[in-house]
N, C-alpha and C. Protein backbone atom coordinates (compact mmCIF):
# COMPACT_ATOMS: atom_id res chain seq x y z
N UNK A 1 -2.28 -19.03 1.36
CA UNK A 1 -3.47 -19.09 0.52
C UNK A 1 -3.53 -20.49 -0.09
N UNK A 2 -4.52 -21.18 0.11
CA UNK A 2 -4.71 -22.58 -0.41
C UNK A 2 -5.40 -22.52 -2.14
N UNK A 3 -4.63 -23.19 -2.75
CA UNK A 3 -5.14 -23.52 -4.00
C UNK A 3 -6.68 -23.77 -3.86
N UNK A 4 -7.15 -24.29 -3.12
CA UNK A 4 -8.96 -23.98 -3.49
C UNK A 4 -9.64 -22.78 -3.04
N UNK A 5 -9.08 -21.59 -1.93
CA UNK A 5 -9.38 -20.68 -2.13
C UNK A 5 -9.38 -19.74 -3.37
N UNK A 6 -7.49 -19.89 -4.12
CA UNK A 6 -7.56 -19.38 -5.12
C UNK A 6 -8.61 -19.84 -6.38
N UNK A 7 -8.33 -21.29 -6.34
CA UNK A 7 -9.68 -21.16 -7.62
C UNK A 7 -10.95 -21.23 -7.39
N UNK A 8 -11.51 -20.76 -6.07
CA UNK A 8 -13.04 -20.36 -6.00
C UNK A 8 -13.29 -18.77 -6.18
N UNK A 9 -12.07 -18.11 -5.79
CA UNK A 9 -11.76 -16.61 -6.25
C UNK A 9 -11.60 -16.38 -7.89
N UNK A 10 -10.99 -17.37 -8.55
CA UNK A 10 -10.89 -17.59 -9.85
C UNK A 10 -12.29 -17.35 -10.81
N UNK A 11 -12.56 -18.37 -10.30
CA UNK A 11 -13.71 -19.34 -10.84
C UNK A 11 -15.19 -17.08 -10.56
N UNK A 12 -15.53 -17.12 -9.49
CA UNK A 12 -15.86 -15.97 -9.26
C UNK A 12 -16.08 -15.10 -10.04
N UNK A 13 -14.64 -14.56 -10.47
CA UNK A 13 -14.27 -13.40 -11.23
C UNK A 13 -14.68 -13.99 -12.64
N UNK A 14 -14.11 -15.13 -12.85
CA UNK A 14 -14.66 -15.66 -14.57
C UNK A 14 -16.10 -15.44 -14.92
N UNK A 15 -16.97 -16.07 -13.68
CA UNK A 15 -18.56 -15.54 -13.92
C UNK A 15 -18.81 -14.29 -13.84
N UNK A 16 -18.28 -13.48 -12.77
CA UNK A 16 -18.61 -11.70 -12.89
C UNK A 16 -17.98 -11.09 -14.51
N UNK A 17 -16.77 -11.81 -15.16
CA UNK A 17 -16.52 -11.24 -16.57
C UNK A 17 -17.63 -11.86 -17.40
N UNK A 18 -17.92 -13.23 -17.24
CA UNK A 18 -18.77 -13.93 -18.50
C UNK A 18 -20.18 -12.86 -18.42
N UNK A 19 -20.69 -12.60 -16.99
CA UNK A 19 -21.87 -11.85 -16.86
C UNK A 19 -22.15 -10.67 -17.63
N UNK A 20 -21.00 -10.05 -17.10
CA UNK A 20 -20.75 -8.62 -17.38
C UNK A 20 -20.30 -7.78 -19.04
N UNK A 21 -19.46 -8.63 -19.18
CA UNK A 21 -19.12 -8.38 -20.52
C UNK A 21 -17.76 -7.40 -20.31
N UNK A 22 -17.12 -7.57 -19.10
CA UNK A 22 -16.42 -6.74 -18.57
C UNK A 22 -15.15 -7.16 -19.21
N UNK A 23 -13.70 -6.46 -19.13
CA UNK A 23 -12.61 -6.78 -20.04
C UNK A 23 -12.07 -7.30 -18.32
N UNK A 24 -10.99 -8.79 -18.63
CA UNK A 24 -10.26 -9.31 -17.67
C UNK A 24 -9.10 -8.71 -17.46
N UNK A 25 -9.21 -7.65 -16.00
CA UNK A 25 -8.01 -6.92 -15.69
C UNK A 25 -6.62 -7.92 -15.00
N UNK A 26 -6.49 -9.18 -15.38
CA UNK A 26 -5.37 -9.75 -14.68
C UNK A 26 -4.31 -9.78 -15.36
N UNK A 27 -4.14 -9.11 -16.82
CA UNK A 27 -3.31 -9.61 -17.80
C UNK A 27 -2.22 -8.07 -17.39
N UNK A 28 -3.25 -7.25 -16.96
CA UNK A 28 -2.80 -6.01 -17.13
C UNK A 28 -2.10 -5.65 -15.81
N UNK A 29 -2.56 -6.04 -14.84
CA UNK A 29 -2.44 -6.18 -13.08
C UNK A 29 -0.76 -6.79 -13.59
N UNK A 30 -1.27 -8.21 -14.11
CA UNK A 30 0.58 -8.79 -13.81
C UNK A 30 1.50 -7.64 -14.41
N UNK A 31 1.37 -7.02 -15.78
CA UNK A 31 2.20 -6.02 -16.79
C UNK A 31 2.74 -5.32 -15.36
N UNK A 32 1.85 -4.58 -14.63
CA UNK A 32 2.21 -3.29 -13.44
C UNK A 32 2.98 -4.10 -12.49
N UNK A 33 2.55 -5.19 -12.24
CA UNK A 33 3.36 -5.85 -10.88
C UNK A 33 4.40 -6.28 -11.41
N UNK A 34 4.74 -6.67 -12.77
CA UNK A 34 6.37 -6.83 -12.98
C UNK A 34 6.88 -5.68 -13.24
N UNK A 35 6.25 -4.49 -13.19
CA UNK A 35 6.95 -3.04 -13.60
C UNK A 35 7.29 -2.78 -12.27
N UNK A 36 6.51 -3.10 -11.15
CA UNK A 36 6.59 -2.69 -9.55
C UNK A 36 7.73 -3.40 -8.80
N UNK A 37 8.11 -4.37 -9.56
CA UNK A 37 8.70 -5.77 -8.86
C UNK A 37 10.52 -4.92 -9.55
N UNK A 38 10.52 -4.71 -10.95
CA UNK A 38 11.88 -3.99 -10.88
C UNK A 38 12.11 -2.31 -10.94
N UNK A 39 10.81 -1.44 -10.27
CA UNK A 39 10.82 -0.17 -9.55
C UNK A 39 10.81 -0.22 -7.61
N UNK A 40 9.97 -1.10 -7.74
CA UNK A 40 10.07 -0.85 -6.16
C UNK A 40 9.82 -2.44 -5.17
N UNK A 41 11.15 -2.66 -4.97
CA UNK A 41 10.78 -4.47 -4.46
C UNK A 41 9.85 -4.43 -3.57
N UNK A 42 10.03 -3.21 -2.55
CA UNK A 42 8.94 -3.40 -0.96
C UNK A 42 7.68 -3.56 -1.91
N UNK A 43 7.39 -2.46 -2.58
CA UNK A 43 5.96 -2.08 -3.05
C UNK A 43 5.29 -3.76 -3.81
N UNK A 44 6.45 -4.50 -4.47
CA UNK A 44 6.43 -5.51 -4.93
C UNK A 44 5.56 -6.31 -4.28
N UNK A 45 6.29 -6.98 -3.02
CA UNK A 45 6.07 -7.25 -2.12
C UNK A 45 4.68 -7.42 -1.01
N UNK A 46 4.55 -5.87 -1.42
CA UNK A 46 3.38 -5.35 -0.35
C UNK A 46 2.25 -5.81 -1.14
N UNK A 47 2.45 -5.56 -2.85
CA UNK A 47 1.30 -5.86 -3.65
C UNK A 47 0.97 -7.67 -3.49
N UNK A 48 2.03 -8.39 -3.61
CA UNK A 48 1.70 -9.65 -3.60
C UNK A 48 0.89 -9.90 -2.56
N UNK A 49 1.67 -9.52 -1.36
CA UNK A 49 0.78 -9.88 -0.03
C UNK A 49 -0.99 -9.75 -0.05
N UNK A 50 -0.85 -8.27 -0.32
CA UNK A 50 -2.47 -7.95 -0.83
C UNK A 50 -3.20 -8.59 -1.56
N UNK A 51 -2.47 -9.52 -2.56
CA UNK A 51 -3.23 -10.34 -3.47
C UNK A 51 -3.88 -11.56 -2.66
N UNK A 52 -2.64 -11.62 -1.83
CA UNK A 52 -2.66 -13.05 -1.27
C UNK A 52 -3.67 -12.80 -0.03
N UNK A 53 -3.29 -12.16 0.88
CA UNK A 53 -3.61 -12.46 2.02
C UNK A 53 -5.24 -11.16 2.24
N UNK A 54 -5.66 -10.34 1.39
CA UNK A 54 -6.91 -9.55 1.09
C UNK A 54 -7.52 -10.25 -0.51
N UNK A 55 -6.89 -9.46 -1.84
CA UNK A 55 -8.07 -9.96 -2.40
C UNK A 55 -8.00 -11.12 -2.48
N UNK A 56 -7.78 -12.39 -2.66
CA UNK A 56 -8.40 -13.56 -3.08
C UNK A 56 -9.21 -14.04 -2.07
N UNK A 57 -8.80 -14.20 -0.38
CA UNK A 57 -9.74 -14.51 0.60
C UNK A 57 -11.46 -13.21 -0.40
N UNK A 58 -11.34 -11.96 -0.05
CA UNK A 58 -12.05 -11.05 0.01
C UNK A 58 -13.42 -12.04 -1.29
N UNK A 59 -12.57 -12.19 -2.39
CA UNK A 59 -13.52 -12.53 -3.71
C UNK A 59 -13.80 -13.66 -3.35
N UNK A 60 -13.42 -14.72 -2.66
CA UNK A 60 -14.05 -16.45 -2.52
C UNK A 60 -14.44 -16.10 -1.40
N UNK A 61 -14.59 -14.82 -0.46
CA UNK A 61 -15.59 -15.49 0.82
C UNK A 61 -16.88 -13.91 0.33
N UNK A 62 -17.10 -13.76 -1.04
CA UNK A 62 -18.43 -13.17 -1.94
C UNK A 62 -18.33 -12.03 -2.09
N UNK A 63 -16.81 -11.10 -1.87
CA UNK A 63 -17.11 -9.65 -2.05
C UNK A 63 -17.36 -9.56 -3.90
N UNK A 64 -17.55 -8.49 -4.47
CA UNK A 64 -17.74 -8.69 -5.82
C UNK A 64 -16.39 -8.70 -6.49
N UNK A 65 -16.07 -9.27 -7.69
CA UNK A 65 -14.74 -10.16 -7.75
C UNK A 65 -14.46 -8.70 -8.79
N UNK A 66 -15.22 -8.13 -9.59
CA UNK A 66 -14.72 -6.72 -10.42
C UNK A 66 -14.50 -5.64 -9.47
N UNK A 67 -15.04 -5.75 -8.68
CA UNK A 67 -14.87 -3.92 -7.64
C UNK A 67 -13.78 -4.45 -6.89
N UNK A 68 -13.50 -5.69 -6.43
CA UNK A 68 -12.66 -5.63 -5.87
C UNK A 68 -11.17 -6.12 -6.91
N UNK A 69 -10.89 -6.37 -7.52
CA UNK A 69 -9.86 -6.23 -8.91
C UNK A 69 -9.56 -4.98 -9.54
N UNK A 70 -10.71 -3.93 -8.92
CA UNK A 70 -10.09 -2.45 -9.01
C UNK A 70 -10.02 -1.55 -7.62
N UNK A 71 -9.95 -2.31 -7.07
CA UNK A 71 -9.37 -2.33 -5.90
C UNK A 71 -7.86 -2.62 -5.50
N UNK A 72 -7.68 -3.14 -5.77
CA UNK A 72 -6.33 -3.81 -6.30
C UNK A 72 -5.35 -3.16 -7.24
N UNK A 73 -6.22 -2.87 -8.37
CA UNK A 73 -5.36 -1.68 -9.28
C UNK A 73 -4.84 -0.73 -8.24
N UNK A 74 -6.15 0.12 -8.21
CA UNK A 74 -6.11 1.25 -7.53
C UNK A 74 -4.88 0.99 -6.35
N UNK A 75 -4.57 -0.10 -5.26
CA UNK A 75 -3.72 -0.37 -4.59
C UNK A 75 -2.17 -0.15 -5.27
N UNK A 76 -2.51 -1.36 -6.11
CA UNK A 76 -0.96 -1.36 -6.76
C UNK A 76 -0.74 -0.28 -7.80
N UNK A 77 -1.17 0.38 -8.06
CA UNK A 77 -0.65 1.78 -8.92
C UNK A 77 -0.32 3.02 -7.81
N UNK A 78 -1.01 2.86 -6.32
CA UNK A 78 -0.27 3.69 -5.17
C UNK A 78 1.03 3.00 -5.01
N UNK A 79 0.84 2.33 -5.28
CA UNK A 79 2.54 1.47 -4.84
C UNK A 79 3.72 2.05 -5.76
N UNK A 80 3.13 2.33 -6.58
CA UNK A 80 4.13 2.83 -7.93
C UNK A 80 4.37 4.22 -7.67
N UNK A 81 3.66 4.92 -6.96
CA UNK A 81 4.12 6.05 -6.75
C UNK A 81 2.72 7.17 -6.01
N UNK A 82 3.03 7.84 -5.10
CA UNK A 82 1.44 8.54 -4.43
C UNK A 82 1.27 8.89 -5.17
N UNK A 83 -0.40 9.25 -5.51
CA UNK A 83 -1.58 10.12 -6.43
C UNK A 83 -2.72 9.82 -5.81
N UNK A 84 -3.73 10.08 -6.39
CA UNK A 84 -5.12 9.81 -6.50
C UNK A 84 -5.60 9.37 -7.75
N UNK A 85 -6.93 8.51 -6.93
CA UNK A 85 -7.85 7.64 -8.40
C UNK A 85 -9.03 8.87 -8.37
N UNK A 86 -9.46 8.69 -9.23
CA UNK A 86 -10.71 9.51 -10.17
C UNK A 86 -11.21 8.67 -11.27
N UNK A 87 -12.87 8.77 -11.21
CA UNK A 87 -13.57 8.10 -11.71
C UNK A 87 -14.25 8.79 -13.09
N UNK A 88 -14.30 8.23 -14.24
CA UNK A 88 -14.57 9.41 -15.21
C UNK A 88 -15.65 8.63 -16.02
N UNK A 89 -16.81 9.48 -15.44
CA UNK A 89 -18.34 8.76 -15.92
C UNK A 89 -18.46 8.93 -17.43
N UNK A 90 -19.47 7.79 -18.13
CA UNK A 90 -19.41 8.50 -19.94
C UNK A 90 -19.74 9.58 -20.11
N UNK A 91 -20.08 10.92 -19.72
CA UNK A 91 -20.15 11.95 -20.13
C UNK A 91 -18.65 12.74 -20.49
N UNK A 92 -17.60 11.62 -19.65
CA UNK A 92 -16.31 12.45 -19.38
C UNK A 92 -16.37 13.13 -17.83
N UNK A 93 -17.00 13.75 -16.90
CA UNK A 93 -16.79 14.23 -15.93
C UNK A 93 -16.32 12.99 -14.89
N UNK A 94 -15.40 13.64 -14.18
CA UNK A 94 -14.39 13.07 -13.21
C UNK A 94 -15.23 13.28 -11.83
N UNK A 95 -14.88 12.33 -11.00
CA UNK A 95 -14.76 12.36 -9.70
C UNK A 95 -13.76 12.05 -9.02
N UNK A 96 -13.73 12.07 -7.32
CA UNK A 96 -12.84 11.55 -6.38
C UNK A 96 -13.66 10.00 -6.72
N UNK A 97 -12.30 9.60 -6.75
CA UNK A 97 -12.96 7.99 -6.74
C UNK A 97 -13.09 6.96 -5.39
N UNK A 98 -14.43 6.51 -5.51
CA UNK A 98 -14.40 5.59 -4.43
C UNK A 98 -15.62 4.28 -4.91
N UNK A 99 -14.69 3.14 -3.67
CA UNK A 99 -15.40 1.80 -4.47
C UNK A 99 -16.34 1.39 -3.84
N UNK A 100 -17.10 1.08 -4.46
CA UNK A 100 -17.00 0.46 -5.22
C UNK A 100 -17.27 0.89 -6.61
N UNK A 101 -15.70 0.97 -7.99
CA UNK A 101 -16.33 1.51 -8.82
C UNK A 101 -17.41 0.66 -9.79
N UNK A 102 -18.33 2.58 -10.73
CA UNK A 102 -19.55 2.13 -10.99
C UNK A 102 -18.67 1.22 -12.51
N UNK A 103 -19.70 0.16 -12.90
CA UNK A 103 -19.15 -0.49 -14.22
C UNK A 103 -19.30 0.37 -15.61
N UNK A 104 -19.62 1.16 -15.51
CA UNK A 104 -19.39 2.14 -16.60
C UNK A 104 -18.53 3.02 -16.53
N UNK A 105 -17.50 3.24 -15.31
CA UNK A 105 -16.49 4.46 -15.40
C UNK A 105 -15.55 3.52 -15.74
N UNK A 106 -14.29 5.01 -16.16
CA UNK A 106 -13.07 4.72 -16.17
C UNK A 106 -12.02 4.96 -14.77
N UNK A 107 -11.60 4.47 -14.37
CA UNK A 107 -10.87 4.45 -13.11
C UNK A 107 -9.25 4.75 -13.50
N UNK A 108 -8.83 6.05 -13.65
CA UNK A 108 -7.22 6.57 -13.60
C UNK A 108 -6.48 6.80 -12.30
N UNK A 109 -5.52 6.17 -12.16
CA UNK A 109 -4.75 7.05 -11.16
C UNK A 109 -3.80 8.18 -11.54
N UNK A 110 -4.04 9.16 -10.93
CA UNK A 110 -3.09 10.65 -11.55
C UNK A 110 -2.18 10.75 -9.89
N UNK A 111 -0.72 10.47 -10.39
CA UNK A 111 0.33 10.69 -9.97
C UNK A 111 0.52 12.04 -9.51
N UNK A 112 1.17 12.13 -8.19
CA UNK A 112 1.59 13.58 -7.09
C UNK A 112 2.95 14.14 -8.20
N UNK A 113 3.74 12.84 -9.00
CA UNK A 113 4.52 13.39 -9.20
C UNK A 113 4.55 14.26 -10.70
N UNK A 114 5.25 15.19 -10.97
CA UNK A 114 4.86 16.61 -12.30
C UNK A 114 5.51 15.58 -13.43
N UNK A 115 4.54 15.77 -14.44
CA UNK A 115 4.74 15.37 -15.60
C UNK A 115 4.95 13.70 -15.57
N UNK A 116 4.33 13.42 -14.74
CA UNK A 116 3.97 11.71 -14.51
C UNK A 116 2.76 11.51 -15.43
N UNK A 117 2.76 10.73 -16.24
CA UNK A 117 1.04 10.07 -17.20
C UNK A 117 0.48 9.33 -16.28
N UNK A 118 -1.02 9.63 -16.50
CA UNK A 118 -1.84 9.29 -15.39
C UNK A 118 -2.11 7.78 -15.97
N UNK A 119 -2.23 7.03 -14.85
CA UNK A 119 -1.98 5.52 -15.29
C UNK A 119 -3.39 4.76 -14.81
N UNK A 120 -3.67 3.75 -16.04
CA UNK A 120 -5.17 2.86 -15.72
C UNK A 120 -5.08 2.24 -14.66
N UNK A 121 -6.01 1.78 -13.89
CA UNK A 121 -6.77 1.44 -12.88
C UNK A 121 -7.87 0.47 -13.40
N UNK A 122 -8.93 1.17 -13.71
CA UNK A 122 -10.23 0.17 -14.28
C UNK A 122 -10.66 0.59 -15.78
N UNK A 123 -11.27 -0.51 -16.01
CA UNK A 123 -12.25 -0.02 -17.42
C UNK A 123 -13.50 -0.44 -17.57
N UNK A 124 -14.11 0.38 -18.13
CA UNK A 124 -15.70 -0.01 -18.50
C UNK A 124 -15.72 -1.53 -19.38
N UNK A 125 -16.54 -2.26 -20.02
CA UNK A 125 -16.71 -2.59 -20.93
C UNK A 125 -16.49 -1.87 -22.25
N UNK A 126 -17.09 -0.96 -22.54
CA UNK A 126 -16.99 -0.19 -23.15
C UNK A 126 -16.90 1.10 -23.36
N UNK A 127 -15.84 1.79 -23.65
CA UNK A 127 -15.15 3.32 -23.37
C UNK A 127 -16.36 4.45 -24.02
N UNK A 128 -16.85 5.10 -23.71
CA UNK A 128 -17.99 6.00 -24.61
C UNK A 128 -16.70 7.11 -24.83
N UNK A 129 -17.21 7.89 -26.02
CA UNK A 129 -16.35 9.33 -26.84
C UNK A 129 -15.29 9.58 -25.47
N UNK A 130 -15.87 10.05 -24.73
CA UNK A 130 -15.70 10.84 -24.14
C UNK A 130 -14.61 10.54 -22.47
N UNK A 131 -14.49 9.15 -22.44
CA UNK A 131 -13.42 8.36 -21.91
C UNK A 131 -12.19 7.77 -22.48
N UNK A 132 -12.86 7.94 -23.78
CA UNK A 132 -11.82 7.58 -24.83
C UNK A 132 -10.67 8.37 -24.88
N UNK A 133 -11.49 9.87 -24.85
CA UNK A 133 -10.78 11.08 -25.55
C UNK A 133 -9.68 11.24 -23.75
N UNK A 134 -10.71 10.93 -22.93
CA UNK A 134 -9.57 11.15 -21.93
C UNK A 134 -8.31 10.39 -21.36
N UNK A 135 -8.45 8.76 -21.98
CA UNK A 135 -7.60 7.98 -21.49
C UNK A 135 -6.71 8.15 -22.45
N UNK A 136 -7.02 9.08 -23.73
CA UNK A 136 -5.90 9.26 -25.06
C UNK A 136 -5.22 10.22 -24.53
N UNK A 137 -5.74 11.15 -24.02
CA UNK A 137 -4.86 12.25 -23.68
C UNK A 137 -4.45 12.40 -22.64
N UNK A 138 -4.88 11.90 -21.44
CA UNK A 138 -3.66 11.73 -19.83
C UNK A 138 -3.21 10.45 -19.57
N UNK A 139 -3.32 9.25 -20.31
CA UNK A 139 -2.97 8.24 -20.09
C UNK A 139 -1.68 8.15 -21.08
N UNK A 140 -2.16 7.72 -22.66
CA UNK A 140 -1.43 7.41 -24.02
C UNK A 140 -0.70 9.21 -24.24
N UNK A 141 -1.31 9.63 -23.44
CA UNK A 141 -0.57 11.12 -23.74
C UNK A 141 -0.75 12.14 -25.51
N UNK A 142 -1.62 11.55 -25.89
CA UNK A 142 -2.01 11.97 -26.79
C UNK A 142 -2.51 13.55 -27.29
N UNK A 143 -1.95 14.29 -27.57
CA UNK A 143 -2.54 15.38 -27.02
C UNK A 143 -3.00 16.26 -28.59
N UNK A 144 -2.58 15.43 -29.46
CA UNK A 144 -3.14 16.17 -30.44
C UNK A 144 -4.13 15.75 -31.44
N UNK A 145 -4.99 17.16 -32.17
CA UNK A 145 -6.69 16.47 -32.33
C UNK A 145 -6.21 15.89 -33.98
N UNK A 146 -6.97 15.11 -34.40
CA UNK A 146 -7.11 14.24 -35.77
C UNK A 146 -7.18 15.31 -36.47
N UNK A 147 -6.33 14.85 -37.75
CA UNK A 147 -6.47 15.90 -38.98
C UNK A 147 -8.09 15.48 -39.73
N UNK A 148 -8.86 15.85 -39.04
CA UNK A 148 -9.83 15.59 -39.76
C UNK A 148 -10.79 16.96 -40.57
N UNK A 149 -11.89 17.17 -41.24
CA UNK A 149 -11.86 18.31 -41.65
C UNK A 149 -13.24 18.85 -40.09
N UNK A 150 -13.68 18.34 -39.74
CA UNK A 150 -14.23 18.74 -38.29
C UNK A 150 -13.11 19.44 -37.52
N UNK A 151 -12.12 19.08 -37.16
CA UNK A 151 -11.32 19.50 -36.31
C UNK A 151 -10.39 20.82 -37.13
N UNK A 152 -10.70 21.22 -38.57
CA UNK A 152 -9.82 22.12 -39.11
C UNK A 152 -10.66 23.13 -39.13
N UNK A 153 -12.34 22.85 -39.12
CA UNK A 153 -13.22 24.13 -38.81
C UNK A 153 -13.40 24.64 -37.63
């Protein structure tokens, strides 16, 4: 991969975030790939390649630089272990997920394996109630409601 591919792939993604108002998933991508790098070297490995030799060509020769950065999640969180992604529109209802995801879902991967926390993938700009409430409770594992006096009636 040549340094001017990478920063026309760069450069790309910076305008699809400045556009969008979208949050920059690379900070979070590296967090998983150094978690992948001392769980599973192949998977390590396999993810770099993908960076290298799919997405960055993919985003500098015009695929869209956000669908395909959750593309990538979605890749490297299979690497961490089989599951499935599911897409969870602001109403809260889930789907089978497929990309290109929409910019308003939340994108989880939920792990094959029992009592695994279902781990991020993508994010909206902005989480509505009802993505919130779900990335608190299968992601952060959150499972219990606010002492508030709504929740005691």
């Amino acid at each position: 991969m040549s340094d001017d591919l990478r920063d026309r792939a760069e450069a790309r993604l910076d305008e699809a975030l400045e556009a969008s108002g979208a949050r920059d998933p690379r900070e979070y991508y590296r967090t998983r790939l150094r978690a992948l790098r001392e769980a599973n070297p192949t998977g390590y490995e396999q993810a770099v390649a993908y960076y290298r030799d799919v997405l960055v060509p993919e985003i500098a020769g015009g695929a869209e630089p956000l669908s395909a950065w959750t593309e990538y999640g979605r890749t490297l969180e299979q690497m961490h272990g089989p599951g499935h992604a599911v897409s969870i529109d602001p109403t809260g209802r889930s789907s089978v997920y497929a990309s290109p995801a929409l910019p308003d879902h939340l994108v989880l991967h939920l792990p094959d394996a029992p009592r695994e926390p279902a781990r991020l993938v993508g994010l909206p700009a902005r989480l509505s109630p009802a993505q919130r409430a779900t990335y608190d409770w299968l992601v952060r594992g959150v499972n219990r409601l606010p002492a508030t006096s709504e929740a005691a009636s």
